[in-house]
C-alpha atoms as a PDB file:
ATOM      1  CA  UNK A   1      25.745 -14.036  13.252  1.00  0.00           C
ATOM      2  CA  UNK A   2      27.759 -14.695  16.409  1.00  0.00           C
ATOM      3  CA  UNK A   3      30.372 -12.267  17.390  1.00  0.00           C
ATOM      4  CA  UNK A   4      32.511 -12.699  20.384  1.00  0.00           C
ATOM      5  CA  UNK A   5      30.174 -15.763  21.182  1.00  0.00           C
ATOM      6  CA  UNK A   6      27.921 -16.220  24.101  1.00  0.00           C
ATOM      7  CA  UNK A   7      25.035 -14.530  24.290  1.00  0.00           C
ATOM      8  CA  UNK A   8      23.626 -14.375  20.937  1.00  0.00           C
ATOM      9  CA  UNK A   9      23.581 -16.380  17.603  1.00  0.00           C
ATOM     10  CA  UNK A  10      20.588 -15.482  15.771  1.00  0.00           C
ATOM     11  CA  UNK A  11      20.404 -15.960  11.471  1.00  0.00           C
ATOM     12  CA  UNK A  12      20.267 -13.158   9.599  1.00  0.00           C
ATOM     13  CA  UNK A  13      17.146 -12.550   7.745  1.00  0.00           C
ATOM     14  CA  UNK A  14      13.956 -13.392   9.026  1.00  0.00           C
ATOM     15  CA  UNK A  15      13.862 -17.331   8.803  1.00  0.00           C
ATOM     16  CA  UNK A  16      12.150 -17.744   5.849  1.00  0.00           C
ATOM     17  CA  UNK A  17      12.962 -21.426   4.519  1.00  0.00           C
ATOM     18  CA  UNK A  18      15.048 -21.341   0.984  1.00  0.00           C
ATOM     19  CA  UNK A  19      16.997 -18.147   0.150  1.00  0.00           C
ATOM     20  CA  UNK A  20      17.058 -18.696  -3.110  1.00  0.00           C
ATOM     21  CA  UNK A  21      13.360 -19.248  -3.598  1.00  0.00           C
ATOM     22  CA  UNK A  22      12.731 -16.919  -0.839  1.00  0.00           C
ATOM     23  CA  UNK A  23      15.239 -13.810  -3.008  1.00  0.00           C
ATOM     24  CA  UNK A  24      12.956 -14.623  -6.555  1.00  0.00           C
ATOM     25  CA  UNK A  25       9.998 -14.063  -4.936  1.00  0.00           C
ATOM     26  CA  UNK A  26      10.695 -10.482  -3.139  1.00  0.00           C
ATOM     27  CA  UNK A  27      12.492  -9.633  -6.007  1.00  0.00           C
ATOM     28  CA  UNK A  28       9.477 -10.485  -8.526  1.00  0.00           C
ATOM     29  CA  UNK A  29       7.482  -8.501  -5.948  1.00  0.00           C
ATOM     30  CA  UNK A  30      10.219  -4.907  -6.725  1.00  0.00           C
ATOM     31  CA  UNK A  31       8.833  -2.615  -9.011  1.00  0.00           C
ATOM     32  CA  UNK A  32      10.867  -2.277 -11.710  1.00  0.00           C
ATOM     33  CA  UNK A  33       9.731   1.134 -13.158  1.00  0.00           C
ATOM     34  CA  UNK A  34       8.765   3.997 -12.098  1.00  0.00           C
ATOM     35  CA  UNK A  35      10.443   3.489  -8.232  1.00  0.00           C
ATOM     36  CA  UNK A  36       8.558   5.363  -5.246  1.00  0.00           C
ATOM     37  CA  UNK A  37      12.165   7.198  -5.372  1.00  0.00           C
ATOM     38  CA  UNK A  38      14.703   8.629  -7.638  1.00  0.00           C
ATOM     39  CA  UNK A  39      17.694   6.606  -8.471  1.00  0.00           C
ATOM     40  CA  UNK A  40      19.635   9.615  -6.361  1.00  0.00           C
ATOM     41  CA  UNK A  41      18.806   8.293  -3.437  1.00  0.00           C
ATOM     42  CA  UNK A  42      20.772   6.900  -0.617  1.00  0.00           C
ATOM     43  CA  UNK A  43      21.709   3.023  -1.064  1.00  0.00           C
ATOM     44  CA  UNK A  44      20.563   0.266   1.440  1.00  0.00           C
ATOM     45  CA  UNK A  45      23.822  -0.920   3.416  1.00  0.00           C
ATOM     46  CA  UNK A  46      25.097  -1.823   6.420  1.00  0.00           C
ATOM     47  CA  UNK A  47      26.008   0.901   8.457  1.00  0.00           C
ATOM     48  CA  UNK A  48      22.325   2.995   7.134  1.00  0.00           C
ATOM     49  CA  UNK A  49      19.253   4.068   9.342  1.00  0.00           C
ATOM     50  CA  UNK A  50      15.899   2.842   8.264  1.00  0.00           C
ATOM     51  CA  UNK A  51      13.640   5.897   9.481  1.00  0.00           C
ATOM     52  CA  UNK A  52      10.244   4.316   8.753  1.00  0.00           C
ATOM     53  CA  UNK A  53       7.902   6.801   6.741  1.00  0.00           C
ATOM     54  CA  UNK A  54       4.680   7.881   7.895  1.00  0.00           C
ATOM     55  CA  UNK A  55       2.332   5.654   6.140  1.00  0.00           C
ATOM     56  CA  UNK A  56       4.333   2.690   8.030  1.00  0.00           C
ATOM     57  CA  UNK A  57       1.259   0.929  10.395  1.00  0.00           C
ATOM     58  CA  UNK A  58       3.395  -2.244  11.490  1.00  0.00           C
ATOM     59  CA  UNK A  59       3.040  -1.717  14.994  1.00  0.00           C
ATOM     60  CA  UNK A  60       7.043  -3.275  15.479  1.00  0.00           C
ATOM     61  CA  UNK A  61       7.699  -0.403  13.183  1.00  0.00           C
ATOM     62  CA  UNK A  62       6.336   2.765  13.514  1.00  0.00           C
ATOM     63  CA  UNK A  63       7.959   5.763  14.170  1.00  0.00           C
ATOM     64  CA  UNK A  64      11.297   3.521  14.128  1.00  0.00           C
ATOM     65  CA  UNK A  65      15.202   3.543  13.123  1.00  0.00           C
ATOM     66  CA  UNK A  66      16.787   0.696  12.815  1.00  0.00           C
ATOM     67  CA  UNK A  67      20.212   0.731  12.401  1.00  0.00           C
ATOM     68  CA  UNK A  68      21.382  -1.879   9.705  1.00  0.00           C
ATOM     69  CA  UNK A  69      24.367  -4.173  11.125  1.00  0.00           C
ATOM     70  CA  UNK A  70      23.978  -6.512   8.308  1.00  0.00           C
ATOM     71  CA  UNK A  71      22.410  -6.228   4.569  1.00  0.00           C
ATOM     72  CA  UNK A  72      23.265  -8.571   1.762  1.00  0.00           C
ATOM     73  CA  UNK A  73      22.369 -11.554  -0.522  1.00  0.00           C
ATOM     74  CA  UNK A  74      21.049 -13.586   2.463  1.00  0.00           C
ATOM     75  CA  UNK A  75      19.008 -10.903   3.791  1.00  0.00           C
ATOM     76  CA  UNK A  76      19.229  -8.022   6.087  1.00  0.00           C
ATOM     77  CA  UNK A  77      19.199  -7.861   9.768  1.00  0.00           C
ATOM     78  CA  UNK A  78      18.963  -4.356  11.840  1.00  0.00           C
ATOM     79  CA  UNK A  79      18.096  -3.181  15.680  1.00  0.00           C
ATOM     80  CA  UNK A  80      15.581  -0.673  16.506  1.00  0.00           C
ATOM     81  CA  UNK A  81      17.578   1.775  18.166  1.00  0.00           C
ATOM     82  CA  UNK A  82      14.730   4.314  19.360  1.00  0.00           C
ATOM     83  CA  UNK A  83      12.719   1.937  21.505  1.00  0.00           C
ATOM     84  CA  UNK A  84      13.796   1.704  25.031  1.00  0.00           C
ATOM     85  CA  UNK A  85      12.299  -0.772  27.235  1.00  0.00           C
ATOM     86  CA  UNK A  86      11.376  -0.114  31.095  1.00  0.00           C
ATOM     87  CA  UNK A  87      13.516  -2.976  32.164  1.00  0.00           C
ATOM     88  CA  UNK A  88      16.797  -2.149  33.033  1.00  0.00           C
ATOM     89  CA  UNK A  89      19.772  -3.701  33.137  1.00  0.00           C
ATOM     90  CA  UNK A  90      19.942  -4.425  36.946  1.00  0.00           C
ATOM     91  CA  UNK A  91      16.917  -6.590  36.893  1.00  0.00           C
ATOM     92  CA  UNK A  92      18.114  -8.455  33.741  1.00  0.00           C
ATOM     93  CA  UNK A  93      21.370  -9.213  35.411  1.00  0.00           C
ATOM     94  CA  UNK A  94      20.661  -9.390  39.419  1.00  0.00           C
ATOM     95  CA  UNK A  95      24.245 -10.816  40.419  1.00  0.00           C
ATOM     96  CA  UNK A  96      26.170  -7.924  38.783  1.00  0.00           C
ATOM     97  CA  UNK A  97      26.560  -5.591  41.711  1.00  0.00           C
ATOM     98  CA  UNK A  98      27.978  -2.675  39.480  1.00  0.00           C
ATOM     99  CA  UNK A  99      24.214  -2.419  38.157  1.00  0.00           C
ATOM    100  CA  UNK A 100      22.288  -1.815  41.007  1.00  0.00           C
ATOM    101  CA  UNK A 101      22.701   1.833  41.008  1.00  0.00           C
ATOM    102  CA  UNK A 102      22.473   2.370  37.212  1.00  0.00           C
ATOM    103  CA  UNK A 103      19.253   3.215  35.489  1.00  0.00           C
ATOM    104  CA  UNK A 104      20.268   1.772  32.303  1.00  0.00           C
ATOM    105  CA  UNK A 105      17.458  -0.106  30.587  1.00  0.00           C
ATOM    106  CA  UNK A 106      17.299  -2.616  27.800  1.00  0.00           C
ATOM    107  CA  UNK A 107      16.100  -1.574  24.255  1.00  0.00           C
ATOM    108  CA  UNK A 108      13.395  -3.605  22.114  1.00  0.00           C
ATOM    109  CA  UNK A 109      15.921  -4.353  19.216  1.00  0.00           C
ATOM    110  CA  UNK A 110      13.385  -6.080  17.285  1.00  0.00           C
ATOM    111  CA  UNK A 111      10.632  -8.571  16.538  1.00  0.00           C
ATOM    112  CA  UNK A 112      12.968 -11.398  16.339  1.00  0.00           C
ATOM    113  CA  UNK A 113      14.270 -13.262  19.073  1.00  0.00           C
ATOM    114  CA  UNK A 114      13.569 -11.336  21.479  1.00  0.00           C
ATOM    115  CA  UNK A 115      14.637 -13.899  24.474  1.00  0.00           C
ATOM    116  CA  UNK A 116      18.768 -12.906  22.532  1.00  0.00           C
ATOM    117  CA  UNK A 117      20.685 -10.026  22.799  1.00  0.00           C
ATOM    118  CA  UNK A 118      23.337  -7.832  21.526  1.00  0.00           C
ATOM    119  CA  UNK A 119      24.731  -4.718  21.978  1.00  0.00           C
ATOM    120  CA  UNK A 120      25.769  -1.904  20.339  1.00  0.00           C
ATOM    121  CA  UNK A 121      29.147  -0.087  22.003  1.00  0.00           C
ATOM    122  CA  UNK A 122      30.478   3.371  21.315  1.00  0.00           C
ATOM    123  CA  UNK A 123      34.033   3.371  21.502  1.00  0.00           C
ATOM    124  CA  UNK A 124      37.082   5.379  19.627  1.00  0.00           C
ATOM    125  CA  UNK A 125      39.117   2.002  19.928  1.00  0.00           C
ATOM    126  CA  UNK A 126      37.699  -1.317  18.799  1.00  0.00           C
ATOM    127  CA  UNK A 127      36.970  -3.685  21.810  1.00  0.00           C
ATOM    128  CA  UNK A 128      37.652  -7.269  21.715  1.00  0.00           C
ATOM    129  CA  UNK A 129      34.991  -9.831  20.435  1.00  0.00           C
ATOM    130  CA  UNK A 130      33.235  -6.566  18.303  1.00  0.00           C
ATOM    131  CA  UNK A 131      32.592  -5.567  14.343  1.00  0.00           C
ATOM    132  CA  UNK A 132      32.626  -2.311  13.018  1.00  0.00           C
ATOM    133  CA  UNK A 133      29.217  -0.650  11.938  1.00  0.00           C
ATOM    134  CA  UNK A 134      30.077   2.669  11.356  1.00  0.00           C
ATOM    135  CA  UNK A 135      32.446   4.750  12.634  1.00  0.00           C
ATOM    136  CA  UNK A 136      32.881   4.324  16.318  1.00  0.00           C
ATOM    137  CA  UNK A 137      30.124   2.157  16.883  1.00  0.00           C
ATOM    138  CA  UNK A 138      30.669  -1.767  17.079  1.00  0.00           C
ATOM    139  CA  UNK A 139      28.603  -4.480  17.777  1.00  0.00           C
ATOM    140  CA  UNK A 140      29.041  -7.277  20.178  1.00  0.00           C
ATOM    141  CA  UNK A 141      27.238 -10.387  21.682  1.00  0.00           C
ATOM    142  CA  UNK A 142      30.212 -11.711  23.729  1.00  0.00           C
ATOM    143  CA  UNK A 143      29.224 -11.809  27.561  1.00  0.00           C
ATOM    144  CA  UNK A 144      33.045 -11.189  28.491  1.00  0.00           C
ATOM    145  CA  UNK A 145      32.864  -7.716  26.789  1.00  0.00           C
ATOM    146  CA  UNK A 146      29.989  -6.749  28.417  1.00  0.00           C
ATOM    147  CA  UNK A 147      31.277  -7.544  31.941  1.00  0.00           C
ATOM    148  CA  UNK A 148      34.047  -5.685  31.364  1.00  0.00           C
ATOM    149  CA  UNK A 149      31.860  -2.823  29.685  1.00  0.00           C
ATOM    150  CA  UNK A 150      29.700  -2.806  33.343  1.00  0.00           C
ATOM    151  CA  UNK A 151      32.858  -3.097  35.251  1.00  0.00           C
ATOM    152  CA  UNK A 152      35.945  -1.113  33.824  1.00  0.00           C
ATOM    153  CA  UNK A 153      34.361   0.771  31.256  1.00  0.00           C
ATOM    154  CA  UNK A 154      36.146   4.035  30.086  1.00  0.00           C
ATOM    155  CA  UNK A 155      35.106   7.432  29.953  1.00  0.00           C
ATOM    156  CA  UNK A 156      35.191   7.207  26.133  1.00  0.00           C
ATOM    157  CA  UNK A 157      32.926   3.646  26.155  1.00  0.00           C
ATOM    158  CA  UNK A 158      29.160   3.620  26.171  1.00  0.00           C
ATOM    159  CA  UNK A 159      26.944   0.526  25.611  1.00  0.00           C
ATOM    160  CA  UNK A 160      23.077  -0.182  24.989  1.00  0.00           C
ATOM    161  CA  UNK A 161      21.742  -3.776  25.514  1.00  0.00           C
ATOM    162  CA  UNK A 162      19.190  -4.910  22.452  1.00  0.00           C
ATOM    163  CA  UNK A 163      16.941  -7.940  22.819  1.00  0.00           C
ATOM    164  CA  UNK A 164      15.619  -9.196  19.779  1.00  0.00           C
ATOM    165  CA  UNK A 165      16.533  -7.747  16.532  1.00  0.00           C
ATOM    166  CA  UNK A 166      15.100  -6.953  13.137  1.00  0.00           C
ATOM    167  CA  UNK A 167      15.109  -9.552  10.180  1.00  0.00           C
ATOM    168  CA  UNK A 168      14.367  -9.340   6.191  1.00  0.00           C
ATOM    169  CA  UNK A 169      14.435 -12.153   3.944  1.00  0.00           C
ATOM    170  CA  UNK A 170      16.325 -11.971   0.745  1.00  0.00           C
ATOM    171  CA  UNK A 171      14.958  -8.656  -0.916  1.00  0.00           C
ATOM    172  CA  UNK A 172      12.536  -8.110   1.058  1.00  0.00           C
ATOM    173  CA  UNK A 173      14.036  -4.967   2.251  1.00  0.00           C
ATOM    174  CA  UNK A 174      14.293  -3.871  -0.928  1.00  0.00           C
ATOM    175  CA  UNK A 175      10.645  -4.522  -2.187  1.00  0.00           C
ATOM    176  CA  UNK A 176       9.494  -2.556   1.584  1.00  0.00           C
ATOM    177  CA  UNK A 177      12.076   0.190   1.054  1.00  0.00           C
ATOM    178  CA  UNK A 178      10.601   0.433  -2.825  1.00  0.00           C
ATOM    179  CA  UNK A 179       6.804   0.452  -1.710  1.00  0.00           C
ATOM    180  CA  UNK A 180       7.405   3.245   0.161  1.00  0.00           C
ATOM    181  CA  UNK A 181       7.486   2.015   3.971  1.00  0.00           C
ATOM    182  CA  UNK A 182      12.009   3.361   4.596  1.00  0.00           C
ATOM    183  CA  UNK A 183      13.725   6.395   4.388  1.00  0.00           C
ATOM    184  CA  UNK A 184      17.171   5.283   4.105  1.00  0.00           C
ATOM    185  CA  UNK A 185      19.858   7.641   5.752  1.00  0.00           C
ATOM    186  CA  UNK A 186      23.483   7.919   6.551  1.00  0.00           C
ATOM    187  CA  UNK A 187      23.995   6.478  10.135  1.00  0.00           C
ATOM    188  CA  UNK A 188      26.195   8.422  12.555  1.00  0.00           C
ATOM    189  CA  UNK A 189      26.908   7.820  16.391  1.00  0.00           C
ATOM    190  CA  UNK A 190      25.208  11.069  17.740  1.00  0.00           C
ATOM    191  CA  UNK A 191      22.037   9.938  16.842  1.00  0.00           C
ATOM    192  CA  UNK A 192      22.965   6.148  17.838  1.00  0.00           C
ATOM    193  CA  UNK A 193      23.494   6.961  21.420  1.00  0.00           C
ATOM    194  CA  UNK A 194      20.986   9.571  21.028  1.00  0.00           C
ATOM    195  CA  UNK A 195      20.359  11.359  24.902  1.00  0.00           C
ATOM    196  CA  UNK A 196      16.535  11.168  24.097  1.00  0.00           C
ATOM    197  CA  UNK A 197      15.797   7.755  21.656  1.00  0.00           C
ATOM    198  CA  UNK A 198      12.386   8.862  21.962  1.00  0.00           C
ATOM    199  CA  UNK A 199      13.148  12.316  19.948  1.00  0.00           C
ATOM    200  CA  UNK A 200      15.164  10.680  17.178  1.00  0.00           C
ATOM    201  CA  UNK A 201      12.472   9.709  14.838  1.00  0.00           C
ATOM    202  CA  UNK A 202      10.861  12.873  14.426  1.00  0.00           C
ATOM    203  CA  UNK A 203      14.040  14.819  14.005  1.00  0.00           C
ATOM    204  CA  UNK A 204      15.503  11.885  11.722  1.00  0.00           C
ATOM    205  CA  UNK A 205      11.906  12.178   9.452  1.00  0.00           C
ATOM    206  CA  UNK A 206      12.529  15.783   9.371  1.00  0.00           C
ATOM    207  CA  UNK A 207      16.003  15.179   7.676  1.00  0.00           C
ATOM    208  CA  UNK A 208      14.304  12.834   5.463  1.00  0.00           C
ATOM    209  CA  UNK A 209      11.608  15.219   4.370  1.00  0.00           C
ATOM    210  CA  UNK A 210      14.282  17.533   3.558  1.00  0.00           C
ATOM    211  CA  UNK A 211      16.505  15.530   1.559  1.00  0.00           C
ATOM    212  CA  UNK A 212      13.245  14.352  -0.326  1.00  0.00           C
ATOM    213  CA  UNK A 213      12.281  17.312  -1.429  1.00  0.00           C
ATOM    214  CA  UNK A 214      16.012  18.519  -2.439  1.00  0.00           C
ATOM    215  CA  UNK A 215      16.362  15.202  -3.814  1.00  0.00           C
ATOM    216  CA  UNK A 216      12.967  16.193  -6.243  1.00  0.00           C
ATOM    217  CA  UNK A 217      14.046  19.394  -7.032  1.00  0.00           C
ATOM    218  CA  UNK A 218      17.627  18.068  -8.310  1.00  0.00           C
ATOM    219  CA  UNK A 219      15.395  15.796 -10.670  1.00  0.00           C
ATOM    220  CA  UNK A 220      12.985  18.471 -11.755  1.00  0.00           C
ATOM    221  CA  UNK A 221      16.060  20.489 -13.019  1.00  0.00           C
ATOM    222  CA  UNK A 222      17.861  17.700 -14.470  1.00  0.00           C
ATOM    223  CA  UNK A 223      14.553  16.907 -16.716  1.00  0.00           C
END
């Protein structure tokens, strides 16, 4: 994916050799009865959260949303949106003098190419060089568009800097999300630019837990 092009050009998915061969094996792996989930549940597209469940261990991702900016036949591809790093932006990017005085930091977007970077802008008007992900929020790797972001940014205009992002293979997301390790959610750009990244997961679990249990009690009725 390269959007605006400079800065970033990573492949969706997570590099895993043939797609084809790659897709048949996840999707062997997908139970096909009784799911972890009832079929009411909220689909895996771009433009979701991935709140990973409690009984997640991966250390790159507990306790994390990712916020999926790509999901399809080829894969999926997402950026942890809860982990902020303690390098900021100033040390990153030493010659821009508008930075010095900022304490904006760089988030860990992922495991994956972690030496690239994108960044996620909130905006009422679509920049230049950006995709939608959900309302409001676009996505950008173009190094023009951040200078101006740093530079002449609006009051309306907020950016986060992500290196590395998140990467599935062809159905793998689906066979995780089916064994239990996702909650998927509707995304919204509150809890994007969240004030406190840190709190996000716990309230975002919370929702989960709730719409789980609604979600069994629907099913219990209907039966």
């Amino acid at each position: 994916m390269l959007i605006g092009g400079s800065f970033l050009s990573p492949n969706t998915g997570a590099g895993a050799g043939s797609h084809e061969a790659t897709a048949q094996l996840w999707d062997a792996a997908i139970p096909k009865q009784e799911p972890v989930e009832p079929d009411t549940r909220e689909g895996l597209a771009k433009g979701k959260f991935l709140v990973a469940s409690r009984r997640l261990n991966d250390p790159n991702f507990s306790q994390t949303v990712v916020l999926l900016i790509d999901y399809g036949p080829d894969g999926a591809m997402g950026l942890v949106i809860n982990r902020p790093s303690n390098v900021k932006l100033s040390t990153v990017f030493p010659d821009v003098n508008e930075l010095k005085q900022r304490k904006d930091t760089v988030f860990v977007g992922g495991p994956v190419a972690v030496n690239q970077m994108m960044m996620l802008i909130r905006s009422t008007q679509a920049p230049a060089s950006s995709v939608p992900v959900i309302k409001n929020i676009y996505l950008s790797s173009s190094w023009k568009v951040l200078e101006r972001l740093i530079k002449k940014a609006t009051a309306e205009q907020r950016f986060r800097l992500f290196a590395g992002y998140a990467g599935w293979a062809p159905n793998q997301l689906d066979f995780e999300r089916n064994r239990g390790d996702w909650h998927v959610l509707k995304a919204d750009a509150d809890s994007v630019f969240a004030q406190d990244p840190k709190a996000l997961w716990p309230e975002l679990i919370r929702r989960a837990s709730i719409k789980w249990v609604h979600l069994e009690k629907t099913d219990a009725k209907s039966n």
